[in-house]
C-alpha atoms as a PDB file:
ATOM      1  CA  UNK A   1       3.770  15.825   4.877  1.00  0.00           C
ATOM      2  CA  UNK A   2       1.001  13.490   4.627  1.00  0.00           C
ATOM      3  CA  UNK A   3       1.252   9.609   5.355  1.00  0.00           C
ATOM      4  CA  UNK A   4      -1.164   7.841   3.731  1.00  0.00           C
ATOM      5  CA  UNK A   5      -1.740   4.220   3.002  1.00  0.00           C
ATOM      6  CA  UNK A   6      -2.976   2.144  -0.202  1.00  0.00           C
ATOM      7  CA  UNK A   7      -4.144  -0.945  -0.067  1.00  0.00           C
ATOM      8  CA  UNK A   8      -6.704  -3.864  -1.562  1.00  0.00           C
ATOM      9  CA  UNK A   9      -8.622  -6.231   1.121  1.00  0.00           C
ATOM     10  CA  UNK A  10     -10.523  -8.964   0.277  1.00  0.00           C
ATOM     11  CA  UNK A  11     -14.278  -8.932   2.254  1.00  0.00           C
ATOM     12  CA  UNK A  12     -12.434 -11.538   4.677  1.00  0.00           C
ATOM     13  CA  UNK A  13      -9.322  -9.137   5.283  1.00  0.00           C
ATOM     14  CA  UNK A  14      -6.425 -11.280   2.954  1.00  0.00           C
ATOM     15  CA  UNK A  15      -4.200  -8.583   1.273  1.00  0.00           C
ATOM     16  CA  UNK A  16      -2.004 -11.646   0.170  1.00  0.00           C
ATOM     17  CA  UNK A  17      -1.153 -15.315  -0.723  1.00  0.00           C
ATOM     18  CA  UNK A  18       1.983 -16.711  -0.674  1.00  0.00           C
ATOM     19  CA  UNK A  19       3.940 -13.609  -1.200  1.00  0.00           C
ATOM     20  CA  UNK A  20       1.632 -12.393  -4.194  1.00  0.00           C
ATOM     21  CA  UNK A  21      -1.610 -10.387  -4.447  1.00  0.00           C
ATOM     22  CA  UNK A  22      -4.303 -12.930  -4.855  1.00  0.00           C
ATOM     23  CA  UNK A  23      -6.096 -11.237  -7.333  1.00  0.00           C
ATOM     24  CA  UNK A  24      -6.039  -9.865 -10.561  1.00  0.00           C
ATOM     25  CA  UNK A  25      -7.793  -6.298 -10.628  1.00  0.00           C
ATOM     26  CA  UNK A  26      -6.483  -4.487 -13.990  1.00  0.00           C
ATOM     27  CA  UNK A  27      -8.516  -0.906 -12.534  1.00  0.00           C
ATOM     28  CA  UNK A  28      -7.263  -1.300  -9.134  1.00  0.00           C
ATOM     29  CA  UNK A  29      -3.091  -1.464 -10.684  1.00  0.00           C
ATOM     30  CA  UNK A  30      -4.235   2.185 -12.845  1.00  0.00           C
ATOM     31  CA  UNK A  31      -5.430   3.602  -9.785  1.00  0.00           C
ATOM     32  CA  UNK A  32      -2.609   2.553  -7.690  1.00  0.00           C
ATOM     33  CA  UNK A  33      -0.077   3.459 -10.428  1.00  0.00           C
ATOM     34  CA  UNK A  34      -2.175   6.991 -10.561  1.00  0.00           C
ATOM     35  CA  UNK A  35      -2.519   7.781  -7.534  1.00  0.00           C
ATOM     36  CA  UNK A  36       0.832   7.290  -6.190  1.00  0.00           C
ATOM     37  CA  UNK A  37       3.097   8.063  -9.284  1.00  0.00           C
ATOM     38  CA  UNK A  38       5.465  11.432  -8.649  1.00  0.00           C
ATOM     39  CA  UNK A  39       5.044  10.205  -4.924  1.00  0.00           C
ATOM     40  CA  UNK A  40       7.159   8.324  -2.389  1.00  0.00           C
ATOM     41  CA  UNK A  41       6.138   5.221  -1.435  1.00  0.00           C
ATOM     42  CA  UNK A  42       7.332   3.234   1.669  1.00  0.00           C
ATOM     43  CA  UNK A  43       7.010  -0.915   1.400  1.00  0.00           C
ATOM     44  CA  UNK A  44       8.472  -3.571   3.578  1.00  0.00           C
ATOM     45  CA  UNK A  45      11.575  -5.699   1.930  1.00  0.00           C
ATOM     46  CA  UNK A  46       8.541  -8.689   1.182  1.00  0.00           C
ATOM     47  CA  UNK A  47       6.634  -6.509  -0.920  1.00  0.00           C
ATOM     48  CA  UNK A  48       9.902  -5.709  -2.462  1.00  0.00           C
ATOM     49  CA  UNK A  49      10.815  -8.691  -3.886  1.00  0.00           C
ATOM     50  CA  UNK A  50       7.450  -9.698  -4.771  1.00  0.00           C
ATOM     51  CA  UNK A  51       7.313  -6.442  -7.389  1.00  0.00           C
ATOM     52  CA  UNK A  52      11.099  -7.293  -8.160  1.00  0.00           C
ATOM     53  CA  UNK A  53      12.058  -3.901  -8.966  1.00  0.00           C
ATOM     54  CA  UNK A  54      11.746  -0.097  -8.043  1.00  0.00           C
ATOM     55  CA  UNK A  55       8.198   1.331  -9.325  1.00  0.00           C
ATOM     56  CA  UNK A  56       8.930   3.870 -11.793  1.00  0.00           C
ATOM     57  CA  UNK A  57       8.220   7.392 -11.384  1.00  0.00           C
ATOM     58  CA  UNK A  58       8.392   7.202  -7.342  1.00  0.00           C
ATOM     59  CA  UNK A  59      10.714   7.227  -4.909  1.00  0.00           C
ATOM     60  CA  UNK A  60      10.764   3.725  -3.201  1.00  0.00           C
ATOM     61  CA  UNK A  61      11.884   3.522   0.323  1.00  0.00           C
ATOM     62  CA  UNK A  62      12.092  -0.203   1.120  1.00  0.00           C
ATOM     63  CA  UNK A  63      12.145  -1.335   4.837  1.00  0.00           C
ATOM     64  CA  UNK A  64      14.474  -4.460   6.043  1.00  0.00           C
ATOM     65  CA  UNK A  65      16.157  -4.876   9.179  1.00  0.00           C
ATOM     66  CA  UNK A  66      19.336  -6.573   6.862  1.00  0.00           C
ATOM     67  CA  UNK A  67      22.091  -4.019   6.814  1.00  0.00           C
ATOM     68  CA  UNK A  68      23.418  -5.348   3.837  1.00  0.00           C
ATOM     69  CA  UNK A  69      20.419  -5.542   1.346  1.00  0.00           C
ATOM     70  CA  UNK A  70      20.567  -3.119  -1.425  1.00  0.00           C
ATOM     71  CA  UNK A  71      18.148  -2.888  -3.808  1.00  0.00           C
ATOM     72  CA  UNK A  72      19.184  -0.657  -6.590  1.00  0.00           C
ATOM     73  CA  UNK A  73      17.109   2.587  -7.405  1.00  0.00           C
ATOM     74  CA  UNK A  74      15.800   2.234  -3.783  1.00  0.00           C
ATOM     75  CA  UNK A  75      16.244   4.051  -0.606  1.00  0.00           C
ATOM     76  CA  UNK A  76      17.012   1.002   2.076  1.00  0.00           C
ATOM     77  CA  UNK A  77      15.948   2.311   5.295  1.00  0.00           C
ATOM     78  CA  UNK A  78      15.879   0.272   8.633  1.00  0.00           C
ATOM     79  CA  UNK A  79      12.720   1.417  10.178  1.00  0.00           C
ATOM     80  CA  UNK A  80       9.508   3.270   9.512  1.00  0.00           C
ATOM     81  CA  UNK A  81      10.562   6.247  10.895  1.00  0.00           C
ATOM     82  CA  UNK A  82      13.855   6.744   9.026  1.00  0.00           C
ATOM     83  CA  UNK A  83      11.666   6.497   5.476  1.00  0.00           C
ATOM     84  CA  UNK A  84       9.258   8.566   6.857  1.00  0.00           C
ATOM     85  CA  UNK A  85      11.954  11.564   8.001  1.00  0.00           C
ATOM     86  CA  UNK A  86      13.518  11.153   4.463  1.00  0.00           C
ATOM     87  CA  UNK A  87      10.850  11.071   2.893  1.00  0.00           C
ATOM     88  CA  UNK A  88       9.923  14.546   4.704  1.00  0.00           C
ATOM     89  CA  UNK A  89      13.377  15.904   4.707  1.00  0.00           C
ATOM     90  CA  UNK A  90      13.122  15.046   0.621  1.00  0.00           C
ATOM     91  CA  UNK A  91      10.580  17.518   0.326  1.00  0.00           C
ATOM     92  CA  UNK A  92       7.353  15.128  -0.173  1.00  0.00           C
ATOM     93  CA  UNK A  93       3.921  16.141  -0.019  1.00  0.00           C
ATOM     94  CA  UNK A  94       2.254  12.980   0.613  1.00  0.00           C
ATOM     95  CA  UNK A  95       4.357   9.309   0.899  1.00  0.00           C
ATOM     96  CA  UNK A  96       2.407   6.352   0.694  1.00  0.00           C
ATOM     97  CA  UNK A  97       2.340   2.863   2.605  1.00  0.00           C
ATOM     98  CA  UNK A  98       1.806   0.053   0.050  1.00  0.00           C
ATOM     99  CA  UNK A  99       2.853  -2.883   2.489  1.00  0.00           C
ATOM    100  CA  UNK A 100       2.876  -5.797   3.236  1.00  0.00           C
ATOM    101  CA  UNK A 101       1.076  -6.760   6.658  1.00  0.00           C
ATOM    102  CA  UNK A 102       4.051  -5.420   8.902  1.00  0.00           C
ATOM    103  CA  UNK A 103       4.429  -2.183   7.577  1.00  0.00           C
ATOM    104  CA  UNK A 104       0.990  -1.244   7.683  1.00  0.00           C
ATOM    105  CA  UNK A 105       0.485  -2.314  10.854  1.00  0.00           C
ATOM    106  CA  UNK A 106       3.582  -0.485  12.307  1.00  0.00           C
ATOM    107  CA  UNK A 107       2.011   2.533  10.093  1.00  0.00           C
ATOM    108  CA  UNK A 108      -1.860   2.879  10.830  1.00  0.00           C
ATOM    109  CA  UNK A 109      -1.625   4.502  14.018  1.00  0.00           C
ATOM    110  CA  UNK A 110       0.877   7.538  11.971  1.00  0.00           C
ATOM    111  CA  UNK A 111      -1.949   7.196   8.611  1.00  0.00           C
ATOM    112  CA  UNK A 112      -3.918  10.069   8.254  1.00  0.00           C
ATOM    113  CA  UNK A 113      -5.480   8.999   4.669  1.00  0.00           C
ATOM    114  CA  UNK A 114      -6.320   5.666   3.399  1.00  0.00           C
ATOM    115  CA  UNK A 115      -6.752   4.799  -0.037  1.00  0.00           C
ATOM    116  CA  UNK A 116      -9.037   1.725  -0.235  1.00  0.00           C
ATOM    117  CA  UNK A 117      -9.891  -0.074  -2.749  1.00  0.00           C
ATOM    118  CA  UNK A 118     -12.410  -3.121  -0.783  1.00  0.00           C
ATOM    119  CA  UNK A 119     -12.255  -6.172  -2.916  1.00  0.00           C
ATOM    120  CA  UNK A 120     -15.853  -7.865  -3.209  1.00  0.00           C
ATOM    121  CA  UNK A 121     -15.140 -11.976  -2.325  1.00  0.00           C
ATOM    122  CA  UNK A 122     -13.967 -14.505   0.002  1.00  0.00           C
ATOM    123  CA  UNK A 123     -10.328 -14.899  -0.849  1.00  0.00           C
ATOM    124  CA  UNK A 124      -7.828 -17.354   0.433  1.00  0.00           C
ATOM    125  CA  UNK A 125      -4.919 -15.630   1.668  1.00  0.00           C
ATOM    126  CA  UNK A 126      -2.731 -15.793   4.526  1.00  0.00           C
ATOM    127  CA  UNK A 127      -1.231 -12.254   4.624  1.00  0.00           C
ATOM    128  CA  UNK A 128      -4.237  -9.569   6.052  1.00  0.00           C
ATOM    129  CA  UNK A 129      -4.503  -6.133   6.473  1.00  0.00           C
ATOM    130  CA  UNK A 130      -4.856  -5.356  10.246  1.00  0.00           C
ATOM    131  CA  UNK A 131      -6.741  -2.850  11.978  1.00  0.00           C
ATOM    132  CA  UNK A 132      -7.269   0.452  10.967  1.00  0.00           C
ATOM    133  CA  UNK A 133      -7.862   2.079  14.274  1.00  0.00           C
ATOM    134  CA  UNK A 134     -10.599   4.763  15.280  1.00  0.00           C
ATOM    135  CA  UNK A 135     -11.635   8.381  13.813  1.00  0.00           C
ATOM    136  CA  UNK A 136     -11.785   7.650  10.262  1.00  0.00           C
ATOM    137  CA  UNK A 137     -14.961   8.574   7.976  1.00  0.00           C
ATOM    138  CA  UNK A 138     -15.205   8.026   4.228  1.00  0.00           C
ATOM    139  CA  UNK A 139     -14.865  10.445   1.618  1.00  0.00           C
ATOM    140  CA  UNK A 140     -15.551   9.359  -1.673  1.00  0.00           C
ATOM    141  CA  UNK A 141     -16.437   5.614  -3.339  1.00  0.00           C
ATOM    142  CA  UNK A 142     -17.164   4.156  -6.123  1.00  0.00           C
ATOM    143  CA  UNK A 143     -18.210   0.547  -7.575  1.00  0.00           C
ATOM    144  CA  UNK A 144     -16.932  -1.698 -10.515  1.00  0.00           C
ATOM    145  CA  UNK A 145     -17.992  -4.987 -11.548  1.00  0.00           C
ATOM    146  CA  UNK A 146     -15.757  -8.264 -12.268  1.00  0.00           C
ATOM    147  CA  UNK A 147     -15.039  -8.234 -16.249  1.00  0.00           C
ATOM    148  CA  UNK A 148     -12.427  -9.801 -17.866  1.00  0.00           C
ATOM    149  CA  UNK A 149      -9.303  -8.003 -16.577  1.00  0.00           C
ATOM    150  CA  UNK A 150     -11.187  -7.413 -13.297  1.00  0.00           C
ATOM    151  CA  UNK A 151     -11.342 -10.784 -11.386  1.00  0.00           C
ATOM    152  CA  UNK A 152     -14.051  -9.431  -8.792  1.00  0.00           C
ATOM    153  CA  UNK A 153     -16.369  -6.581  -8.223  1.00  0.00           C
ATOM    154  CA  UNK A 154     -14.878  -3.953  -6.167  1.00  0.00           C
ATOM    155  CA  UNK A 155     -15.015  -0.710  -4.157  1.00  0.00           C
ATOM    156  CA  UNK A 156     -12.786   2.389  -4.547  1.00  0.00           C
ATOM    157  CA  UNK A 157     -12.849   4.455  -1.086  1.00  0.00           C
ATOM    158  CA  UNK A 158     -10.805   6.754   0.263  1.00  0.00           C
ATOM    159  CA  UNK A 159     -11.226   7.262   3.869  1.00  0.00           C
ATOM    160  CA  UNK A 160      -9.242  10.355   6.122  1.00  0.00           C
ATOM    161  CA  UNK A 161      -8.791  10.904   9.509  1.00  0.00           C
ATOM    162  CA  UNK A 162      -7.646  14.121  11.372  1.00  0.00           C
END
């Protein structure tokens, strides 16, 4: 199976502001929702509550060390590694990271493709996306301006390791 991670980063490194994204980016939500639909997808309990639901079409393993949080439609799993071995025992070609901070910290070392979408501006945050680690080389990317469901200009890359 292949773990990969998706994620927006502001040129300063903020994924977040106080428990949101800080951005609107109408393209970057279709390519998310693309990209990872039919998929699992693995997201700390944060993240969770900030989307306030399961995301249709996937299978959403949500990470919390609180034995007795449910979160109905969702797979509650205690570590990493326990959504990543269902995930793989499930039968899943690729399962995504989506975040927030902790999980893809605890997960770059294990990501093997990152889908990035680099988000062109200083933002105030105070949630970041950490360090990617060595090895990785670009793939593919491509540019869009700010419009009006777009609040800045950004980059789509996708970036793989071996």
């Amino acid at each position: 199976m292949l773990l990969s991670a998706i994620v927006a980063v502001s040129e300063n490194n903020v994924i977040g502001r106080d428990g949101h994204l800080p951005w609107h980016l109408s393209l970057d939500l279709k390519r998310f929702k693309a990209i990872t639909t039919g998929h699992s997808i693995i997201l700390g309990r944060k993240n969770y509550d900030d989307i306030g639901r399961p995301l249709p079409n996937r299978t959403n393993y949500v990470l919390t060390r609180n034995p007795d949080f449910v979160a109905e439609g969702c797979i509650v799993c205690g570590n990493l590694s326990q959504a990543i071995s269902a995930a793989e025992a499930a039968g899943e070609s690729e399962t995504f990271i989506i975040g927030g901070a902790a999980v893809y910290r605890e997960a770059m070392p294990l990501v093997k493709k990152l889908y990035f979408t680099k988000v062109l501006s200083q933002v105030d945050g105070d949630v970041f996306f950490p360090e990617w680690g060595e090895g990785w080389r670009m793939v593919s990317e491509e540019r869009f301006e700010a419009d009006e469901k777009n609040d800045f200009p950004t980059v789509f890359q996708v970036w793989e390791r071996d």
